[in-house]
N, C-alpha and C. Protein backbone atom coordinates (compact mmCIF):
# COMPACT_ATOMS: atom_id res chain seq x y z
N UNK A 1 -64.50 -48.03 -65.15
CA UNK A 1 -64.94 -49.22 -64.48
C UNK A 1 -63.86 -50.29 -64.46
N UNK A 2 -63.13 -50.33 -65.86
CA UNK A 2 -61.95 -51.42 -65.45
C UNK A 2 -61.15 -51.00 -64.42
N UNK A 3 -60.94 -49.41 -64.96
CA UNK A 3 -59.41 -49.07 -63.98
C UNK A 3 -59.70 -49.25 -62.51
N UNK A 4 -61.52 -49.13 -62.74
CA UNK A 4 -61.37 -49.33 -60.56
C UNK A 4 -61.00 -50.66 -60.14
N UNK A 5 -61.21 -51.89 -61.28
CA UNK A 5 -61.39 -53.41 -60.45
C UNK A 5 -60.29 -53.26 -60.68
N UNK A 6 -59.27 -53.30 -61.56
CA UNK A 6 -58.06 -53.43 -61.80
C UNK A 6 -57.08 -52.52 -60.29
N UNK A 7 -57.41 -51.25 -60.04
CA UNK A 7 -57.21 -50.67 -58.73
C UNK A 7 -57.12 -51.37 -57.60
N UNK A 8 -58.42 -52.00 -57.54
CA UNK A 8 -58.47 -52.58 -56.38
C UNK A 8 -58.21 -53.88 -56.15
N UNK A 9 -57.71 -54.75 -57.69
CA UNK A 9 -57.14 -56.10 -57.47
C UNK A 9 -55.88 -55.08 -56.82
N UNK A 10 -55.09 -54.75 -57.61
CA UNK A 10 -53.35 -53.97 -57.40
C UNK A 10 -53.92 -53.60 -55.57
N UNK A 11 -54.63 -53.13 -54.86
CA UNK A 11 -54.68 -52.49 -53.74
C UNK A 11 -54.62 -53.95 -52.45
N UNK A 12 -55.50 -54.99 -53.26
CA UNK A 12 -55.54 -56.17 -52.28
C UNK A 12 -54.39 -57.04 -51.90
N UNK A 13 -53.77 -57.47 -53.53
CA UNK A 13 -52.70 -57.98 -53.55
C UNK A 13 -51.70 -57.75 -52.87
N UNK A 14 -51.43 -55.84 -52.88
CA UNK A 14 -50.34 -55.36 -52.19
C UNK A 14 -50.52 -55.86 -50.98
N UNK A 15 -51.78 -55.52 -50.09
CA UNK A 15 -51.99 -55.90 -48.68
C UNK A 15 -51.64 -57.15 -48.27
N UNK A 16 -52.28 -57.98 -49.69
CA UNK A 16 -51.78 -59.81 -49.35
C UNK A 16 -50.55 -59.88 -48.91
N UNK A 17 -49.59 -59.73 -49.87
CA UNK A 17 -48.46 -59.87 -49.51
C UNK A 17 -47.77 -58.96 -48.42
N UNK A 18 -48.02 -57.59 -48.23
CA UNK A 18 -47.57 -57.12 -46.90
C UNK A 18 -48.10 -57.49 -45.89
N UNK A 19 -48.98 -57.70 -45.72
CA UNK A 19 -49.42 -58.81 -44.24
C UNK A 19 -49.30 -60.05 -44.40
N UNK A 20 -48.34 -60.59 -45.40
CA UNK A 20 -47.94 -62.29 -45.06
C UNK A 20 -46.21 -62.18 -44.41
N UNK A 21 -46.39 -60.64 -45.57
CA UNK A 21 -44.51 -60.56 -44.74
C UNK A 21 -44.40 -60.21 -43.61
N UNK A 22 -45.05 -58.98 -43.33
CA UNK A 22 -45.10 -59.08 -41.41
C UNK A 22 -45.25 -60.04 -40.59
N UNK A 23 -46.50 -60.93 -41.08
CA UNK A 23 -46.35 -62.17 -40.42
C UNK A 23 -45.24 -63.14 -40.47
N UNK A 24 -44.51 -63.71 -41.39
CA UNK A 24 -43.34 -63.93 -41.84
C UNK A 24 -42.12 -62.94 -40.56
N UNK A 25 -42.08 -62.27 -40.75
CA UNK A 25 -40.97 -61.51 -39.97
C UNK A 25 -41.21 -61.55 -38.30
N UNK A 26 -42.23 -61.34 -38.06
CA UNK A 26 -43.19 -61.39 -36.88
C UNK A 26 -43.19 -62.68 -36.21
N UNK A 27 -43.27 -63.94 -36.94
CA UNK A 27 -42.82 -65.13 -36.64
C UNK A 27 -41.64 -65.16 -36.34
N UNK A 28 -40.76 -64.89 -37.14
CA UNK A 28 -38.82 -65.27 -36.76
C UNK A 28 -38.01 -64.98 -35.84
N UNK A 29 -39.16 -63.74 -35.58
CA UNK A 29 -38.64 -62.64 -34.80
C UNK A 29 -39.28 -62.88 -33.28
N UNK A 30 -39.88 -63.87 -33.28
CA UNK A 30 -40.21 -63.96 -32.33
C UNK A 30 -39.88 -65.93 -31.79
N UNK A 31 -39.85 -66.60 -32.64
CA UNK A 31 -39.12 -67.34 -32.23
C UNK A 31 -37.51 -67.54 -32.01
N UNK A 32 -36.78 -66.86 -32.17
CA UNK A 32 -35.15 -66.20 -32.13
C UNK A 32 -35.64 -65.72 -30.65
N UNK A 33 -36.41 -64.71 -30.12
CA UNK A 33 -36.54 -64.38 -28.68
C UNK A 33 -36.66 -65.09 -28.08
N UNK A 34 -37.97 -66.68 -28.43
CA UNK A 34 -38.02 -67.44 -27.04
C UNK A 34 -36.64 -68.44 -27.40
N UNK A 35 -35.98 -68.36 -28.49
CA UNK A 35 -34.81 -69.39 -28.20
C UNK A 35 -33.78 -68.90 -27.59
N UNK A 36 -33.12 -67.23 -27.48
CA UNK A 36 -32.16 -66.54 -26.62
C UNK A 36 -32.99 -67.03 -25.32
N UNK A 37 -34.30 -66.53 -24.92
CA UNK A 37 -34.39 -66.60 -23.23
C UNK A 37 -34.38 -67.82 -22.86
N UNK A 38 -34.76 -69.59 -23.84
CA UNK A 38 -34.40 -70.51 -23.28
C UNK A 38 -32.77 -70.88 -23.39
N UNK A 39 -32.16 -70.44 -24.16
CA UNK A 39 -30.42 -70.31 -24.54
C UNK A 39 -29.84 -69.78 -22.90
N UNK A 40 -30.55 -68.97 -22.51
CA UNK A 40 -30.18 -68.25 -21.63
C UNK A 40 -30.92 -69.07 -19.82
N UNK A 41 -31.37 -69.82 -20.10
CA UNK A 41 -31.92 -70.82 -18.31
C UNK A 41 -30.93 -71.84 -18.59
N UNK A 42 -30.89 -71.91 -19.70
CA UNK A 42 -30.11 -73.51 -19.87
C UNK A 42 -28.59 -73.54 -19.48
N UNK A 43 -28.05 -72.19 -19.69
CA UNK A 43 -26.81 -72.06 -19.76
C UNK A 43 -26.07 -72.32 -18.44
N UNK A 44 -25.15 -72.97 -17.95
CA UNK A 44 -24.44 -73.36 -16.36
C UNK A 44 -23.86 -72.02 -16.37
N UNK A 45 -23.86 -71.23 -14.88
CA UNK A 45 -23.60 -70.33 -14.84
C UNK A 45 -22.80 -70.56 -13.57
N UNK A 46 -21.67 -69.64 -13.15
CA UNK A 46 -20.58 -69.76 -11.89
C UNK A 46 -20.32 -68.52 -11.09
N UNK A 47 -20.33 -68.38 -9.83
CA UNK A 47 -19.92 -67.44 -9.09
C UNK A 47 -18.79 -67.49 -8.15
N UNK A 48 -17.85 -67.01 -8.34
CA UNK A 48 -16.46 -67.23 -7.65
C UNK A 48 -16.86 -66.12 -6.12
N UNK A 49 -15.99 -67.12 -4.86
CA UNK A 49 -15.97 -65.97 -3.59
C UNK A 49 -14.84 -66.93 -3.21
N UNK A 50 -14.68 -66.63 -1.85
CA UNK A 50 -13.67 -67.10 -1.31
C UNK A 50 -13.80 -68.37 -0.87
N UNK A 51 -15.15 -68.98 -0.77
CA UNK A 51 -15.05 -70.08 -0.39
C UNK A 51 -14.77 -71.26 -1.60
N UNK A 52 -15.03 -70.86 -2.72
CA UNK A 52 -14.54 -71.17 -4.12
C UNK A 52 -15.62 -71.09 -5.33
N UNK A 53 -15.45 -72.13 -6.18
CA UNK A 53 -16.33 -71.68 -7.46
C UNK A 53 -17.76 -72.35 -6.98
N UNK A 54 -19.01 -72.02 -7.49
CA UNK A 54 -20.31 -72.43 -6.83
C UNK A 54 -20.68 -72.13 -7.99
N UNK A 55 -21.54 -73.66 -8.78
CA UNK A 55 -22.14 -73.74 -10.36
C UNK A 55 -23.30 -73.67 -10.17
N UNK A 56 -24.19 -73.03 -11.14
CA UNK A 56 -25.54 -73.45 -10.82
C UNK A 56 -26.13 -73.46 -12.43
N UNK A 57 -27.74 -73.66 -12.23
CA UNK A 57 -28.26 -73.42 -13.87
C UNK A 57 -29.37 -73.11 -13.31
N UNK A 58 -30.21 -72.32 -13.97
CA UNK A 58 -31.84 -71.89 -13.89
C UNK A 58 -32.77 -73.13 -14.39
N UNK A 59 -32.08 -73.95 -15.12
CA UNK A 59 -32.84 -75.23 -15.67
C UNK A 59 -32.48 -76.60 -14.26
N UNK A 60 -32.82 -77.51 -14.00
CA UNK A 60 -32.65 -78.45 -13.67
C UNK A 60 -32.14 -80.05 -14.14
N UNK A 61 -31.84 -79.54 -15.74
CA UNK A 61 -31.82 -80.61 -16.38
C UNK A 61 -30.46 -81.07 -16.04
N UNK A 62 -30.07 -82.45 -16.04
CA UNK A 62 -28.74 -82.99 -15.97
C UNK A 62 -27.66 -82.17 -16.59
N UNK A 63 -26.55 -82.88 -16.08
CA UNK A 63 -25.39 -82.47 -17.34
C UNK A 63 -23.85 -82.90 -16.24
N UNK A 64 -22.91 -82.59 -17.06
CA UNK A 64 -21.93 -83.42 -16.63
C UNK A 64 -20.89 -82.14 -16.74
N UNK A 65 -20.00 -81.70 -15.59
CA UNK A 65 -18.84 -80.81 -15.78
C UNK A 65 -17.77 -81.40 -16.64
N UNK A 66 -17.20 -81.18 -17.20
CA UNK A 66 -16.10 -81.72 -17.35
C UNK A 66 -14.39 -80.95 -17.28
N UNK A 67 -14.23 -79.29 -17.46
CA UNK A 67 -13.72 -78.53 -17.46
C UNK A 67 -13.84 -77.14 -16.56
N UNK A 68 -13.26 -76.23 -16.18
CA UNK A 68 -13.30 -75.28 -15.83
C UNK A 68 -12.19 -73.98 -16.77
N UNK A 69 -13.00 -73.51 -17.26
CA UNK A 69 -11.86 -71.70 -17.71
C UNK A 69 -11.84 -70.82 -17.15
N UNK A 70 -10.60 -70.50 -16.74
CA UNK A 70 -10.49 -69.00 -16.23
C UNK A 70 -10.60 -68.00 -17.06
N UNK A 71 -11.09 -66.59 -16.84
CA UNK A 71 -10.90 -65.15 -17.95
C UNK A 71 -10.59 -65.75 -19.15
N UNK A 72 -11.17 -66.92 -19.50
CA UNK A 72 -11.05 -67.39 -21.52
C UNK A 72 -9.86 -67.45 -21.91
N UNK A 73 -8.72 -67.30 -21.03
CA UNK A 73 -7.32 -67.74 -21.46
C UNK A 73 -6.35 -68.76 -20.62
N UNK A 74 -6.97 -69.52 -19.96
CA UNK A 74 -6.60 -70.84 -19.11
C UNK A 74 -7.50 -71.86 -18.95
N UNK A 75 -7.18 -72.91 -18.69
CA UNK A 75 -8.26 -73.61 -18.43
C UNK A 75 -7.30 -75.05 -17.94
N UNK A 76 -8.62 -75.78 -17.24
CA UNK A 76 -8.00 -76.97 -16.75
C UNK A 76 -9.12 -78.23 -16.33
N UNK A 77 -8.11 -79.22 -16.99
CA UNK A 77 -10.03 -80.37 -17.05
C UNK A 77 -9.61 -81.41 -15.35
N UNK A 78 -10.87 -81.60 -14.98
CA UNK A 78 -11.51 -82.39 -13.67
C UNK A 78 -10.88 -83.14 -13.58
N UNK A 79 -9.90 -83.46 -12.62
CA UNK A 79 -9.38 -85.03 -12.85
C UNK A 79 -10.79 -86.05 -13.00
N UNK A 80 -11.66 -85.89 -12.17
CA UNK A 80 -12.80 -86.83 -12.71
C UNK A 80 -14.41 -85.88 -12.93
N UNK A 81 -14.75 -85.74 -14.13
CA UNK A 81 -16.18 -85.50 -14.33
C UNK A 81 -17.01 -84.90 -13.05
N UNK A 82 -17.87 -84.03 -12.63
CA UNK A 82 -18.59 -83.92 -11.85
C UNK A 82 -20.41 -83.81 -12.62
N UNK A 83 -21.08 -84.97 -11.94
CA UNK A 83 -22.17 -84.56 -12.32
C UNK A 83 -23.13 -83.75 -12.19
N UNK A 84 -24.34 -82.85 -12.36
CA UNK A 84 -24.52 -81.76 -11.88
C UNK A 84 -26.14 -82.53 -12.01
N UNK A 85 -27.15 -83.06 -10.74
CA UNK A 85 -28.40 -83.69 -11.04
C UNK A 85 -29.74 -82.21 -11.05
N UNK A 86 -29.46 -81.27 -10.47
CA UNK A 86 -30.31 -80.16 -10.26
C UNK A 86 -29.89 -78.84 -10.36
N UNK A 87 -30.77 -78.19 -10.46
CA UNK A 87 -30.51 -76.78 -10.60
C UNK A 87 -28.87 -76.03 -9.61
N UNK A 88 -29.00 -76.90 -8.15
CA UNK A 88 -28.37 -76.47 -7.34
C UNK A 88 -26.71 -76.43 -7.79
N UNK A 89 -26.22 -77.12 -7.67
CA UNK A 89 -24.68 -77.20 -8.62
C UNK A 89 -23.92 -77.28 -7.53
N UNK A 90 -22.83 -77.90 -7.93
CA UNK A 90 -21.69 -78.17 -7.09
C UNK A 90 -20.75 -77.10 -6.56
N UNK A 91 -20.07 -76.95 -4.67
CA UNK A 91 -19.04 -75.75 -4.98
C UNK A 91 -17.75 -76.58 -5.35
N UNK A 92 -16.90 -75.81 -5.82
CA UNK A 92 -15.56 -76.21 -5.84
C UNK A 92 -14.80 -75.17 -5.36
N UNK A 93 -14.04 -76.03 -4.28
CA UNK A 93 -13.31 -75.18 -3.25
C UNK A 93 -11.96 -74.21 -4.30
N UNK A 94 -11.63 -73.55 -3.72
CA UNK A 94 -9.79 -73.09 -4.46
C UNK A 94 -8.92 -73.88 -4.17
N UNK A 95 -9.05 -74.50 -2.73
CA UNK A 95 -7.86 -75.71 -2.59
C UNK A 95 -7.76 -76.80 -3.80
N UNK A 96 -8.61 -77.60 -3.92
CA UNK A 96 -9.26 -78.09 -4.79
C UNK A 96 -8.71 -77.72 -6.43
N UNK A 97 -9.06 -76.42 -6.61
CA UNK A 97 -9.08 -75.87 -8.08
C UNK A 97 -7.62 -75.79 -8.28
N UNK A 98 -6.72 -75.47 -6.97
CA UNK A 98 -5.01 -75.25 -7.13
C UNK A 98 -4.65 -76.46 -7.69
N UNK A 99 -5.04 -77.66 -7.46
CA UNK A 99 -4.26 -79.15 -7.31
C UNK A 99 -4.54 -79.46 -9.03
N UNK A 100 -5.52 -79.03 -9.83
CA UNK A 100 -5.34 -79.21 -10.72
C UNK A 100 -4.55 -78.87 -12.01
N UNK A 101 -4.45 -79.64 -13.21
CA UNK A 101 -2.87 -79.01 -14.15
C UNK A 101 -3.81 -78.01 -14.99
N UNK A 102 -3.16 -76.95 -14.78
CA UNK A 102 -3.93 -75.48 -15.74
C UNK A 102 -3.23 -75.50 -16.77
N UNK A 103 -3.69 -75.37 -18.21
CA UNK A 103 -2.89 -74.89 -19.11
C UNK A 103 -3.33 -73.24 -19.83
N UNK A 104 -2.43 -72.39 -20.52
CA UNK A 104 -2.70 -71.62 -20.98
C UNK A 104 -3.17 -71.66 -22.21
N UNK A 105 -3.59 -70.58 -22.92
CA UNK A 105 -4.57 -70.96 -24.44
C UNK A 105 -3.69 -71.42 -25.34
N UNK A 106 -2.53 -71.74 -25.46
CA UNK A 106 -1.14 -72.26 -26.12
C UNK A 106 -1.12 -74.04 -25.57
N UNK A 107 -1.96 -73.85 -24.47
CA UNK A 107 -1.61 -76.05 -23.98
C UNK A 107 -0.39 -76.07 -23.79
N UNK A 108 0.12 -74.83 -22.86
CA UNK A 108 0.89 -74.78 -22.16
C UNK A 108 1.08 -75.02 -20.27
N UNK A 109 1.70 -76.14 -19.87
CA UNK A 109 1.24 -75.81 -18.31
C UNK A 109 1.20 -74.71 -17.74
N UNK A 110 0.67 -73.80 -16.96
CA UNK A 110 0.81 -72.86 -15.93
C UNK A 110 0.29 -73.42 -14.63
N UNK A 111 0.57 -72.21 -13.77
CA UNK A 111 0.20 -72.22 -12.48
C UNK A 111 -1.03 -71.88 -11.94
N UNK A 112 -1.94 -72.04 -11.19
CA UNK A 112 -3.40 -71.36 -10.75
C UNK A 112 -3.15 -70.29 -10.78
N UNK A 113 -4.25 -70.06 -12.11
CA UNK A 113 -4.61 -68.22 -11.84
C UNK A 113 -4.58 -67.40 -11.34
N UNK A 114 -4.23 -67.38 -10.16
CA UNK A 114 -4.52 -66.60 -8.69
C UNK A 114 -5.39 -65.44 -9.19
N UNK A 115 -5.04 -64.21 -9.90
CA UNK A 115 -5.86 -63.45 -10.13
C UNK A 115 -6.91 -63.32 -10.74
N UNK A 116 -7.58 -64.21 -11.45
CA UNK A 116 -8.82 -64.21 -12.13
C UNK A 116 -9.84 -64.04 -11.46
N UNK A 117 -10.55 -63.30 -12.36
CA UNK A 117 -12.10 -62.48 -11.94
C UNK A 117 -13.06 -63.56 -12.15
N UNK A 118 -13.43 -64.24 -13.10
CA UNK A 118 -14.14 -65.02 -13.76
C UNK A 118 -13.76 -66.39 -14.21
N UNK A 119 -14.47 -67.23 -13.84
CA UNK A 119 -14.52 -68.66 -14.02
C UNK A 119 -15.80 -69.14 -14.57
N UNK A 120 -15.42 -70.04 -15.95
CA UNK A 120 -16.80 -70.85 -16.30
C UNK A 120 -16.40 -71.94 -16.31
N UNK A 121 -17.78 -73.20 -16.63
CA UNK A 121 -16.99 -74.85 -16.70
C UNK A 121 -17.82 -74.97 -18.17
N UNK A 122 -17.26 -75.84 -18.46
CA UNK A 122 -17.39 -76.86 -19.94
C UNK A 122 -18.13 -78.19 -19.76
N UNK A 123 -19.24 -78.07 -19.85
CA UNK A 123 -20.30 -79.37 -19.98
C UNK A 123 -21.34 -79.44 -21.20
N UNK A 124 -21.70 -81.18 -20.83
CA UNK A 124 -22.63 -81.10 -21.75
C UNK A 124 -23.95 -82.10 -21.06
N UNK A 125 -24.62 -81.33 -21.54
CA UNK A 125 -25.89 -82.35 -21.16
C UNK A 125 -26.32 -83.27 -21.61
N UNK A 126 -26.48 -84.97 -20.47
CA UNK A 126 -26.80 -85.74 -20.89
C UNK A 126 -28.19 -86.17 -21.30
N UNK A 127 -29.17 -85.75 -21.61
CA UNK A 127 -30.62 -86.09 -22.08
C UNK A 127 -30.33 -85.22 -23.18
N UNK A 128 -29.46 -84.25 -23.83
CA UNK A 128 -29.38 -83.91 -25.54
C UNK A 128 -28.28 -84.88 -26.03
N UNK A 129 -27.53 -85.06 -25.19
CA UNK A 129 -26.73 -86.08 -25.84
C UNK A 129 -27.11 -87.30 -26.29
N UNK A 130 -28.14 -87.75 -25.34
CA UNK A 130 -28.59 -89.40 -25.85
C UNK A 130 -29.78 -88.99 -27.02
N UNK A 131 -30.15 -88.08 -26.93
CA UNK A 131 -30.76 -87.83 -28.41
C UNK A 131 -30.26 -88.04 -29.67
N UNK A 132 -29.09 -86.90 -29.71
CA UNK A 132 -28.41 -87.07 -30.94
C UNK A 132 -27.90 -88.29 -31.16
């Protein structure tokens, strides 16, 4: 008669705690997912063609360009800021993108990329900024 209550405290307990840890894990694990898929609307995203670079975001929230990188080993900042008010985003021509001073990952001058596949810009958004 003891060994059964004693059994079945040891049988409950175990359960207690394995269904607080699933829940526990089950939680983390699921807030880490909705923060990648909002990580992922928020993010300014760019598509290069010939008519030039064209920014956009899945979010609408403000934010301010301030830079552009080529293939992660050049880059070159706006002579002036572009603001970005909607989802839609600004193009930026190649004429445009030539006239500016490129440096290499050394903050060295170079010349426009000509061959680069990939272009991103460097912003930050102003409604997290006036938060912090």
């Amino acid at each position: 008669m003891v060994q059964e209550n004693l059994i079945r405290r040891l049988v409950f307990w175990n359960r207690f705690w394995l269904v607080l840890l699933i829940s526990v894990v089950l939680g983390w694990g699921s807030r880490r997912f909705v923060a990648n898929i909002h990580e992922d609307t928020d993010r300014l995203q760019g598509h290069i063609s010939a008519e030039g670079l064209k920014l956009f975001t899945a979010s609408g929230d403000p934010l301010v360009i301030t830079h552009v990188v080529a293939d992660e080993d050049s880059w070159a900042a706006l002579p002036k800021p572009i603001p970005q008010a909607d989802s839609g985003g600004p193009l930026i021509t190649l004429e445009e993108m030539k006239k500016w001073q490129w440096h290499d990952r050394f903050n060295q001058p170079i010349a426009f990329p000509e061959k680069s596949t990939s272009f991103a810009a460097l912003y930050y958004r102003t409604r997290r900024t006036e938060v912090r």
